[in-house]
C-alpha atoms as a PDB file:
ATOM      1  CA  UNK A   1       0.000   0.000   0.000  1.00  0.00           C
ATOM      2  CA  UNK A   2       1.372   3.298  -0.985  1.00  0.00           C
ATOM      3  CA  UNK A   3       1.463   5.911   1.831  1.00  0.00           C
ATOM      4  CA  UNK A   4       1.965   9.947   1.095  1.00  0.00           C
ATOM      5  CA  UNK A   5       3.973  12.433   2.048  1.00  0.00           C
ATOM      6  CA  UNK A   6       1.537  13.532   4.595  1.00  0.00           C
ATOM      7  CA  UNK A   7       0.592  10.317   6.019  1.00  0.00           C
ATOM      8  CA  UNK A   8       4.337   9.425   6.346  1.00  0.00           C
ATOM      9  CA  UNK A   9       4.768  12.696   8.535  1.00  0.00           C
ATOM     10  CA  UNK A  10       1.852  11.329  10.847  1.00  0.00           C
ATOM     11  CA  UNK A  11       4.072   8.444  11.132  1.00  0.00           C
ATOM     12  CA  UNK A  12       7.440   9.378  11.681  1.00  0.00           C
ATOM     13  CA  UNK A  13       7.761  10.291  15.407  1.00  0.00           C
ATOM     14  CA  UNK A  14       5.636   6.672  16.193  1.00  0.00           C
ATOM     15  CA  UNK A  15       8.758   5.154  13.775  1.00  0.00           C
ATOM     16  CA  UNK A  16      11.389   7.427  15.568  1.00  0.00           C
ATOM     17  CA  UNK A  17      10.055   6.209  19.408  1.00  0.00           C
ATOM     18  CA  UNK A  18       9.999   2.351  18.111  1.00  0.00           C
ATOM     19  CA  UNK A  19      13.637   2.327  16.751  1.00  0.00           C
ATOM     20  CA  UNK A  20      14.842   5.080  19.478  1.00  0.00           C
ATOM     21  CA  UNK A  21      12.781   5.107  22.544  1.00  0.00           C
ATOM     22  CA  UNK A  22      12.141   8.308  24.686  1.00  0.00           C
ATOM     23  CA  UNK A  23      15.106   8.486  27.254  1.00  0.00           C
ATOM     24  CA  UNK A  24      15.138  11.426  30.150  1.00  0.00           C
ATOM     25  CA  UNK A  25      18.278  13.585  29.306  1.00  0.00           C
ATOM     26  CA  UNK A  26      19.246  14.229  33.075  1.00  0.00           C
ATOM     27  CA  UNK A  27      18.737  10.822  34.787  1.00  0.00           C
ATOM     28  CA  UNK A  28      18.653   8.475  31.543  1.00  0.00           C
ATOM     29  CA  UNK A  29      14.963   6.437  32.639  1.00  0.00           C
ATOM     30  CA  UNK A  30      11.879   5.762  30.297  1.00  0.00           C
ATOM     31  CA  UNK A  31      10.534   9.162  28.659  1.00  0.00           C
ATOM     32  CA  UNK A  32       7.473  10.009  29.210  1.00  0.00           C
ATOM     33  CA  UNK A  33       4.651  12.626  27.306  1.00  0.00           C
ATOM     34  CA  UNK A  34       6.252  12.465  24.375  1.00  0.00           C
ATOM     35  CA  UNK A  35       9.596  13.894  25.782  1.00  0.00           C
ATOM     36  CA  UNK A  36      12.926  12.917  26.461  1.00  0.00           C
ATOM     37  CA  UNK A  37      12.312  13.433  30.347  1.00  0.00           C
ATOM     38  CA  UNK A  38      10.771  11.097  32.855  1.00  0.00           C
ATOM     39  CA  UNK A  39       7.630  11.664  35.227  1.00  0.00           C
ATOM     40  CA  UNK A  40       9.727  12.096  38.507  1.00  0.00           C
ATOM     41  CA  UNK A  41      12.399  14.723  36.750  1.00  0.00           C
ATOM     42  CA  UNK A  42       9.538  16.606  35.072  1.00  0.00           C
ATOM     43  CA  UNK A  43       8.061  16.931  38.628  1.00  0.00           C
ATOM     44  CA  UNK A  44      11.259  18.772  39.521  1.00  0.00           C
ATOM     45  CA  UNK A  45      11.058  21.354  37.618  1.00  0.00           C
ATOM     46  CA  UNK A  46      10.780  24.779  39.206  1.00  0.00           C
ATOM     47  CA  UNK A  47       7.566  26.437  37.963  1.00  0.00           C
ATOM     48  CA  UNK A  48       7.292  30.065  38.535  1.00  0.00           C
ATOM     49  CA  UNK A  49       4.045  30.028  39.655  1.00  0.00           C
ATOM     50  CA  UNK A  50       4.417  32.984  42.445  1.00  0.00           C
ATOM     51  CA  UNK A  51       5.915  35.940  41.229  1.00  0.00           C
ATOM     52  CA  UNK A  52       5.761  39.574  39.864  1.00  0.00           C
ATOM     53  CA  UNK A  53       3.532  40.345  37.378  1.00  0.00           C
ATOM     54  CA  UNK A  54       5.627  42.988  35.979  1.00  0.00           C
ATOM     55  CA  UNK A  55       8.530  41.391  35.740  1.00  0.00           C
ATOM     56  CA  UNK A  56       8.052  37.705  36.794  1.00  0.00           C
ATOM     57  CA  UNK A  57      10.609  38.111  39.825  1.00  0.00           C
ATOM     58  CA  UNK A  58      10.140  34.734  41.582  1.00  0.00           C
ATOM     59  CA  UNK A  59       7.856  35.494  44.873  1.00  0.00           C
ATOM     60  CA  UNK A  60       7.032  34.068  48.222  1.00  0.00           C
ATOM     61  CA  UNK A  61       3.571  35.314  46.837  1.00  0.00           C
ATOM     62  CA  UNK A  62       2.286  36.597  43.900  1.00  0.00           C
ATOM     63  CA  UNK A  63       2.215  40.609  43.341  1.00  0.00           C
ATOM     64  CA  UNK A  64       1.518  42.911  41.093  1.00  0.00           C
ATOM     65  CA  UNK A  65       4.662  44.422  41.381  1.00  0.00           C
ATOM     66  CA  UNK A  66       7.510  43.427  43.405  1.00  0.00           C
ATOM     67  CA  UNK A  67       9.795  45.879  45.654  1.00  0.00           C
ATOM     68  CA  UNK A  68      12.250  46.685  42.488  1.00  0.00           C
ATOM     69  CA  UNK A  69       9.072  47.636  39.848  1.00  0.00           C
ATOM     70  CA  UNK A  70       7.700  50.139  42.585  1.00  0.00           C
ATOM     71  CA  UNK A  71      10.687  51.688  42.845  1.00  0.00           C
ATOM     72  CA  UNK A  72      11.734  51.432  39.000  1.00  0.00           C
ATOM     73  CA  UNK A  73       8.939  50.567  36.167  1.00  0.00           C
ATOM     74  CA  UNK A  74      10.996  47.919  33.738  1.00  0.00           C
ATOM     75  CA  UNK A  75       9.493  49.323  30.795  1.00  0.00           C
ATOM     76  CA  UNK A  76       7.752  46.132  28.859  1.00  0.00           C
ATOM     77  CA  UNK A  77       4.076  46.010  29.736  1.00  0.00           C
ATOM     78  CA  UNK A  78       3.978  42.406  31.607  1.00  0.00           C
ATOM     79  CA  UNK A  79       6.175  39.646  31.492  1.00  0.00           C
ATOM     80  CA  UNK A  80       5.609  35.556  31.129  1.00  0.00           C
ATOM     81  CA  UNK A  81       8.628  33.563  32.456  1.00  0.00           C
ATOM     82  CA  UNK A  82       6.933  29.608  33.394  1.00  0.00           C
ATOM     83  CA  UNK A  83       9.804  28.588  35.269  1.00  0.00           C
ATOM     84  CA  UNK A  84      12.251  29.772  37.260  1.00  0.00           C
ATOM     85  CA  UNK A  85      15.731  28.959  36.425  1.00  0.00           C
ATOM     86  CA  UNK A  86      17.161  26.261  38.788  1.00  0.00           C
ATOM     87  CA  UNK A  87      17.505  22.797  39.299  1.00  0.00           C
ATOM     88  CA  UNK A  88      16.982  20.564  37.015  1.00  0.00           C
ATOM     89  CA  UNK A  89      16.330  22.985  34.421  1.00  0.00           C
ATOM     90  CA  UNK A  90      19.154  24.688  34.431  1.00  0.00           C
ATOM     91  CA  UNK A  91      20.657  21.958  33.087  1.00  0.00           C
ATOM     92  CA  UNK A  92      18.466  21.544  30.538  1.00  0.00           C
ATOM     93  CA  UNK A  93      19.147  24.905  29.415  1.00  0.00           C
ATOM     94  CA  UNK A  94      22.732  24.675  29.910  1.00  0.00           C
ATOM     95  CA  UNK A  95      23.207  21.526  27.497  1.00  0.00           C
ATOM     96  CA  UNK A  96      20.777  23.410  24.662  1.00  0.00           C
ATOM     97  CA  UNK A  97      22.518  26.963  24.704  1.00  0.00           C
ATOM     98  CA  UNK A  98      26.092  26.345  25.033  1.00  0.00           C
ATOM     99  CA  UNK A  99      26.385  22.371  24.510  1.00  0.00           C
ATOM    100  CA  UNK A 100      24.863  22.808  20.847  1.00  0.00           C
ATOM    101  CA  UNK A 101      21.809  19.710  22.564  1.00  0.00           C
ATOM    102  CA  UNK A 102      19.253  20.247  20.650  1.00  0.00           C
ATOM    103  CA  UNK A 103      17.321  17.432  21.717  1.00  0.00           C
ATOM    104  CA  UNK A 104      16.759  19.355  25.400  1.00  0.00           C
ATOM    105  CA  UNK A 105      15.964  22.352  23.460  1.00  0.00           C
ATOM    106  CA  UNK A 106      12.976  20.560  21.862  1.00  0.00           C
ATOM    107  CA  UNK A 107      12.403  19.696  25.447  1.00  0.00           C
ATOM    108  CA  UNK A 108      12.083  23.254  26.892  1.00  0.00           C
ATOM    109  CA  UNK A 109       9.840  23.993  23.998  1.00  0.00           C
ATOM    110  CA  UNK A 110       7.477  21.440  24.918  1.00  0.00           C
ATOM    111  CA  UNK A 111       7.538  21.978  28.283  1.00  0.00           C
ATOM    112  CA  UNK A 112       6.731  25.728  27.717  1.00  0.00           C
ATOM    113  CA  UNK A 113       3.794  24.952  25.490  1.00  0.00           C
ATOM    114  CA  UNK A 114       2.012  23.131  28.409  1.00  0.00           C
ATOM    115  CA  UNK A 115       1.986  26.010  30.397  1.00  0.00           C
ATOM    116  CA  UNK A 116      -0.942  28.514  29.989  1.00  0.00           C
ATOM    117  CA  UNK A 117       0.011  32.106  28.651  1.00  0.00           C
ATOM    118  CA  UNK A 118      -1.375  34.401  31.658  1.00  0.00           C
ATOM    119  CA  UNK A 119      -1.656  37.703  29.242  1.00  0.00           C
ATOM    120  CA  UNK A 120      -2.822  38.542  26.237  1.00  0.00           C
ATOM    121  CA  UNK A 121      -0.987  37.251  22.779  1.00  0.00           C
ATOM    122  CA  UNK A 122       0.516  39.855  20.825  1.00  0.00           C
ATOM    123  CA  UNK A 123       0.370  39.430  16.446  1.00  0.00           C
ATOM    124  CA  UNK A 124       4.074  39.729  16.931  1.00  0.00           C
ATOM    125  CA  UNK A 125       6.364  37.493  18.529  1.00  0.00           C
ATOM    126  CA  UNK A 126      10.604  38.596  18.271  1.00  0.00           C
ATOM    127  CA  UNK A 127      12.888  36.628  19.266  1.00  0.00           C
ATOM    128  CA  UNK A 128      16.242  38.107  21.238  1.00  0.00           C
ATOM    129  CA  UNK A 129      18.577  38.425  17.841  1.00  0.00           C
ATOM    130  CA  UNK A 130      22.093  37.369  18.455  1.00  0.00           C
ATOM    131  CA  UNK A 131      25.416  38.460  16.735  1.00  0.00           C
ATOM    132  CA  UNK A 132      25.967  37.021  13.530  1.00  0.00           C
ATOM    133  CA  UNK A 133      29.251  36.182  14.568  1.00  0.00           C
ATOM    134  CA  UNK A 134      27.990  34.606  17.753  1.00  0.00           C
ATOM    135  CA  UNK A 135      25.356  32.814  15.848  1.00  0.00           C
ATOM    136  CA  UNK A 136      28.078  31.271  13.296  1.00  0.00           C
ATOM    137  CA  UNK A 137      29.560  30.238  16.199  1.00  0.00           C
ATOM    138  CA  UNK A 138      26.566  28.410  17.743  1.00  0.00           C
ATOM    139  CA  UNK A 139      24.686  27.277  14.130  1.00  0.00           C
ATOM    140  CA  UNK A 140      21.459  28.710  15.745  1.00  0.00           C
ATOM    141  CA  UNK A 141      19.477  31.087  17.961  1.00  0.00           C
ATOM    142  CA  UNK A 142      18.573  29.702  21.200  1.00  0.00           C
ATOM    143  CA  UNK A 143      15.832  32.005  21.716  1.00  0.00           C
ATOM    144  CA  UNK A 144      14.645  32.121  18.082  1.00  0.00           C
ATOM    145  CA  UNK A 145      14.022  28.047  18.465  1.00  0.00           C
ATOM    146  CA  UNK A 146      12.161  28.386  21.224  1.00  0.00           C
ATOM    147  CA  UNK A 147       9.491  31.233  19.722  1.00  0.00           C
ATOM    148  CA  UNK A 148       8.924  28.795  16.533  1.00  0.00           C
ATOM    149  CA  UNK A 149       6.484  26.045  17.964  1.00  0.00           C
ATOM    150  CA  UNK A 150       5.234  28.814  20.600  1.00  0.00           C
ATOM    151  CA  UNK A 151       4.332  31.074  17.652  1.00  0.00           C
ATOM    152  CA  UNK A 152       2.914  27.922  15.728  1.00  0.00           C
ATOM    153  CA  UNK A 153       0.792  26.747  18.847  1.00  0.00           C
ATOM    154  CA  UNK A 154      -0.373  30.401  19.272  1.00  0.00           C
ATOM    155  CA  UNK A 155      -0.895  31.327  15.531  1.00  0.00           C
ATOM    156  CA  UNK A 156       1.043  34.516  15.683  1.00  0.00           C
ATOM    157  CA  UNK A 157       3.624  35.383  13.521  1.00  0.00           C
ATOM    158  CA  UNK A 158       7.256  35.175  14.541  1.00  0.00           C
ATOM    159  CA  UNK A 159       9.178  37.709  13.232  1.00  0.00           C
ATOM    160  CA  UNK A 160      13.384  37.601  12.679  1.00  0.00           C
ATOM    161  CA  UNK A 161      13.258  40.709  10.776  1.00  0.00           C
ATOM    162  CA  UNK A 162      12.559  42.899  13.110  1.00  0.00           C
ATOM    163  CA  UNK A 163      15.550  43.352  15.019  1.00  0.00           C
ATOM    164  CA  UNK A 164      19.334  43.249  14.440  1.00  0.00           C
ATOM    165  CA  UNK A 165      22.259  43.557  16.654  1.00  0.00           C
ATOM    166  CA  UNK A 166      24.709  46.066  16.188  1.00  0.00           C
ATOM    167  CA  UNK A 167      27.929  44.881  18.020  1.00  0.00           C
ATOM    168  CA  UNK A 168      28.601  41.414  19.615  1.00  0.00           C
ATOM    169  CA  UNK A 169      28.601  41.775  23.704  1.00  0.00           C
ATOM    170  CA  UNK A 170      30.108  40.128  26.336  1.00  0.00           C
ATOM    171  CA  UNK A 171      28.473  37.350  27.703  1.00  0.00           C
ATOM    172  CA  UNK A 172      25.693  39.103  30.279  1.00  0.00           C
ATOM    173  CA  UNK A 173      26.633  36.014  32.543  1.00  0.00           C
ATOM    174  CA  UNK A 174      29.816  37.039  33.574  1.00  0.00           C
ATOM    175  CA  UNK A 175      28.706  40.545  34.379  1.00  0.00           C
ATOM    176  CA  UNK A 176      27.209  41.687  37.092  1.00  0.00           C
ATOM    177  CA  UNK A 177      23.600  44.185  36.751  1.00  0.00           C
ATOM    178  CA  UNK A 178      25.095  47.495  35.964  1.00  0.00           C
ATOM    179  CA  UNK A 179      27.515  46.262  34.001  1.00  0.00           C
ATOM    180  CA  UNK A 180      24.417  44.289  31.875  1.00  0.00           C
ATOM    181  CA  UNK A 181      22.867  47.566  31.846  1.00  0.00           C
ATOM    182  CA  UNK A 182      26.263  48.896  29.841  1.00  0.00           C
ATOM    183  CA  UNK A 183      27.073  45.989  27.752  1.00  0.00           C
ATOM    184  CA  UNK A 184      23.512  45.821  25.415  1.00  0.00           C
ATOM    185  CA  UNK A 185      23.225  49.848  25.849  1.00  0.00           C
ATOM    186  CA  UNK A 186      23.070  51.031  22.042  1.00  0.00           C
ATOM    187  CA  UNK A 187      23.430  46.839  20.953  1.00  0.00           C
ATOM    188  CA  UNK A 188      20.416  46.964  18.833  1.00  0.00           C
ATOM    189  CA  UNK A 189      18.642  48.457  16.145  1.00  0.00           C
ATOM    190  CA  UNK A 190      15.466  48.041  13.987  1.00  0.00           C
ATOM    191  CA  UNK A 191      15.143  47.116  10.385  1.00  0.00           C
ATOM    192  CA  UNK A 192      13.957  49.868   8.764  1.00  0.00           C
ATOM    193  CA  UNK A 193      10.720  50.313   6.697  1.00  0.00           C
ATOM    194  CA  UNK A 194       9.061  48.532   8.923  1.00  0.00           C
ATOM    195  CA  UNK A 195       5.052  48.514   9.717  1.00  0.00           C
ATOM    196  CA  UNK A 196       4.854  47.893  13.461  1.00  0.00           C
ATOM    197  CA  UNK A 197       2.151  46.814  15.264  1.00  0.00           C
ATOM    198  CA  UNK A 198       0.613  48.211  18.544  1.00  0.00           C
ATOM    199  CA  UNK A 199       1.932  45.320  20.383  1.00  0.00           C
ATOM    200  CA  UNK A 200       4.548  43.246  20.210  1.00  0.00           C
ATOM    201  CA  UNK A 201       6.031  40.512  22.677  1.00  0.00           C
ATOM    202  CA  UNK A 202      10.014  39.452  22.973  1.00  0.00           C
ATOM    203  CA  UNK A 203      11.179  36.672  24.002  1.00  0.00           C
ATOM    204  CA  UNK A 204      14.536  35.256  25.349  1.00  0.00           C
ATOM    205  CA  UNK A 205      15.374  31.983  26.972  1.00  0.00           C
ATOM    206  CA  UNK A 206      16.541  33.377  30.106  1.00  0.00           C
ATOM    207  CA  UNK A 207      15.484  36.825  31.834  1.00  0.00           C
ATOM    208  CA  UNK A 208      17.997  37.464  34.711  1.00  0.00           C
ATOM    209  CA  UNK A 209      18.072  41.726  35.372  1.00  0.00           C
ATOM    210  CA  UNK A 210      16.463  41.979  32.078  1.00  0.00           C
ATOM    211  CA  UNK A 211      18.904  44.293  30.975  1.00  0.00           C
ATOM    212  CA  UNK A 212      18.843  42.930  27.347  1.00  0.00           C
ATOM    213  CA  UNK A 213      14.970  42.784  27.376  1.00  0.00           C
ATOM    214  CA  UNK A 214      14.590  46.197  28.433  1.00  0.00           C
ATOM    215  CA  UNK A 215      16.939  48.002  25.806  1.00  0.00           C
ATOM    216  CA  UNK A 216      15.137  45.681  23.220  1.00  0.00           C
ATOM    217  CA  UNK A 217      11.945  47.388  24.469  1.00  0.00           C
ATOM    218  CA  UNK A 218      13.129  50.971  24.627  1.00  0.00           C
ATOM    219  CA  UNK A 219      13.505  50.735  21.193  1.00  0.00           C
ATOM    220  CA  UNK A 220      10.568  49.581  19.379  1.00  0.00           C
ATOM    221  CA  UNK A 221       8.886  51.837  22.202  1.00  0.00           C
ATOM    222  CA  UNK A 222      10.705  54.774  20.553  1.00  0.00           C
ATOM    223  CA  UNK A 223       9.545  53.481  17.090  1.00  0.00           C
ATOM    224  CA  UNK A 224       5.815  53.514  17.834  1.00  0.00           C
ATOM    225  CA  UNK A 225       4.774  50.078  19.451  1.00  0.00           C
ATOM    226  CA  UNK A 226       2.284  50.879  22.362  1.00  0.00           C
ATOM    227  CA  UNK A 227       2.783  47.515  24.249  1.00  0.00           C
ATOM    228  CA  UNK A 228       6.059  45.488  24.825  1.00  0.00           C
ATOM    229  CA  UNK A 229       5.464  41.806  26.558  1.00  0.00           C
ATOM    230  CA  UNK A 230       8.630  39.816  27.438  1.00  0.00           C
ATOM    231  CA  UNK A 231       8.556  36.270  27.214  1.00  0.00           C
ATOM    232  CA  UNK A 232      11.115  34.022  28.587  1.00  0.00           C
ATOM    233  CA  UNK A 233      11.585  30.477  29.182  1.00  0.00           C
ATOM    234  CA  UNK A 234      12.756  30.833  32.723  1.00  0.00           C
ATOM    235  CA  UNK A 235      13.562  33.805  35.605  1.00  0.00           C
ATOM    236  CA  UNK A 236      16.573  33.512  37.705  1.00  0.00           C
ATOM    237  CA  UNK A 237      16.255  35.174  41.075  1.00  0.00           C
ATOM    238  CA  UNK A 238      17.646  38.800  41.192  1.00  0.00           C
ATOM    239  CA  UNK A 239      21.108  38.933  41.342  1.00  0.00           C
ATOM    240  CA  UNK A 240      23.557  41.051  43.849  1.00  0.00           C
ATOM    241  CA  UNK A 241      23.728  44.159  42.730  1.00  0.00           C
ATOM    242  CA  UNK A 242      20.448  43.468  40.904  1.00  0.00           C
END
């Protein structure tokens, strides 16, 4: 019996499971929902489910705003970070961004499309652009992979030609807030002749000041869009100096 293109698609990831079964990429047991992660790590997982609204600082409680928004606005609109960034995710995250893993990167993306978005969806979605020499380096965008089945799932249209980066910048990992704040000042630009909407949502795998974030916002604020949404995978707790 012949099969087509389309019904061989159908079939492919029950082919893929038979030959290569699901296997949890931090303790190596039986995957489970369709993932390479287990029941028991998957339960581990640090869900952000109490924190700012503003700027999804992970809470003791939930808030509208947190101690650092009342005494300094970010300037996006809202933010949506799921989880926070710890244990075991971390390492999840870890192996995708710098370890080139791209099999726990279609992890995270699941496991962010089973959490509900808590504000509205934008017709935009723009992924965090990185340096084209940094991106030559890795062979892909972290962030950009993760907007493409969120952006799918949510039928809005993901956008890589929106923003570009200027200059490549230190890693914002080995710097400390204020110097965050410094290293993406100026790091961005917009394509021009663009037709921007009212509202637009960023996203980035990890928010940690949300230094990067915010100068991405600044600027399509200062080019017309009336609301900026981040998005991000996971929030790390403030840092010192935050």
């Amino acid at each position: 019996m012949m099969i087509g293109t389309g019904g061989w698609r159908e079939r492919l990831p029950r082919v893929q499971r038979f030959v290569l079964p699901l296997r949890c990429l931090l303790c190596g047991g039986a995957g489970a929902a369709d993932m390479d992660l287990c029941a028991a790590c998957a339960t581990e997982l640090p869900r952000n489910r109490a924190c700012c609204s503003r700027c999804a600082l992970p809470l003791a409680t939930s808030a509208a705003l947190c101690g650092e928004c009342q005494r300094r606005l970010p300037p996006w609109d809202a933010a949506w970070a799921p989880f926070r960034y710890g244990w075991p995710l971390d390492r999840l995250e870890s192996r995708f961004k710098f370890g080139a893993d791209l099999a726990a990167g279609r992890v995270l993306s699941r496991l962010w499309l089973r959490e509900p978005c808590p504000i509205p969806l934008p017709p935009w979605l723009v992924a965090v652009p990185l340096h084209r020499s940094r991106l030559r380096q890795r062979g892909y965008n972290q962030a950009l992979e993760l907007a493409r089945p969120l952006a799918r799932e949510f039928g809005i249209s993901l956008r890589h030609d929106v923003l570009r980066r200027l200059r490549r910048t230190d890693p914002q990992t080995e710097l400390d807030a204020r110097a965050r704040r410094h290293n993406v000042r100026r790091a961005f630009a917009l394509h021009p002749g663009l037709q921007m909407p009212t509202h637009v949502a960023i996203l980035d795998d990890v928010m940690t000041t949300g230094a990067t974030l915010a100068e991405c916002t600044r600027l399509l604020k200062r080019h017309g869009v009336q609301r900026v949404d981040v998005w991000a995978l996971a929030r790390a707790p403030r840092p010192r100096g935050g």
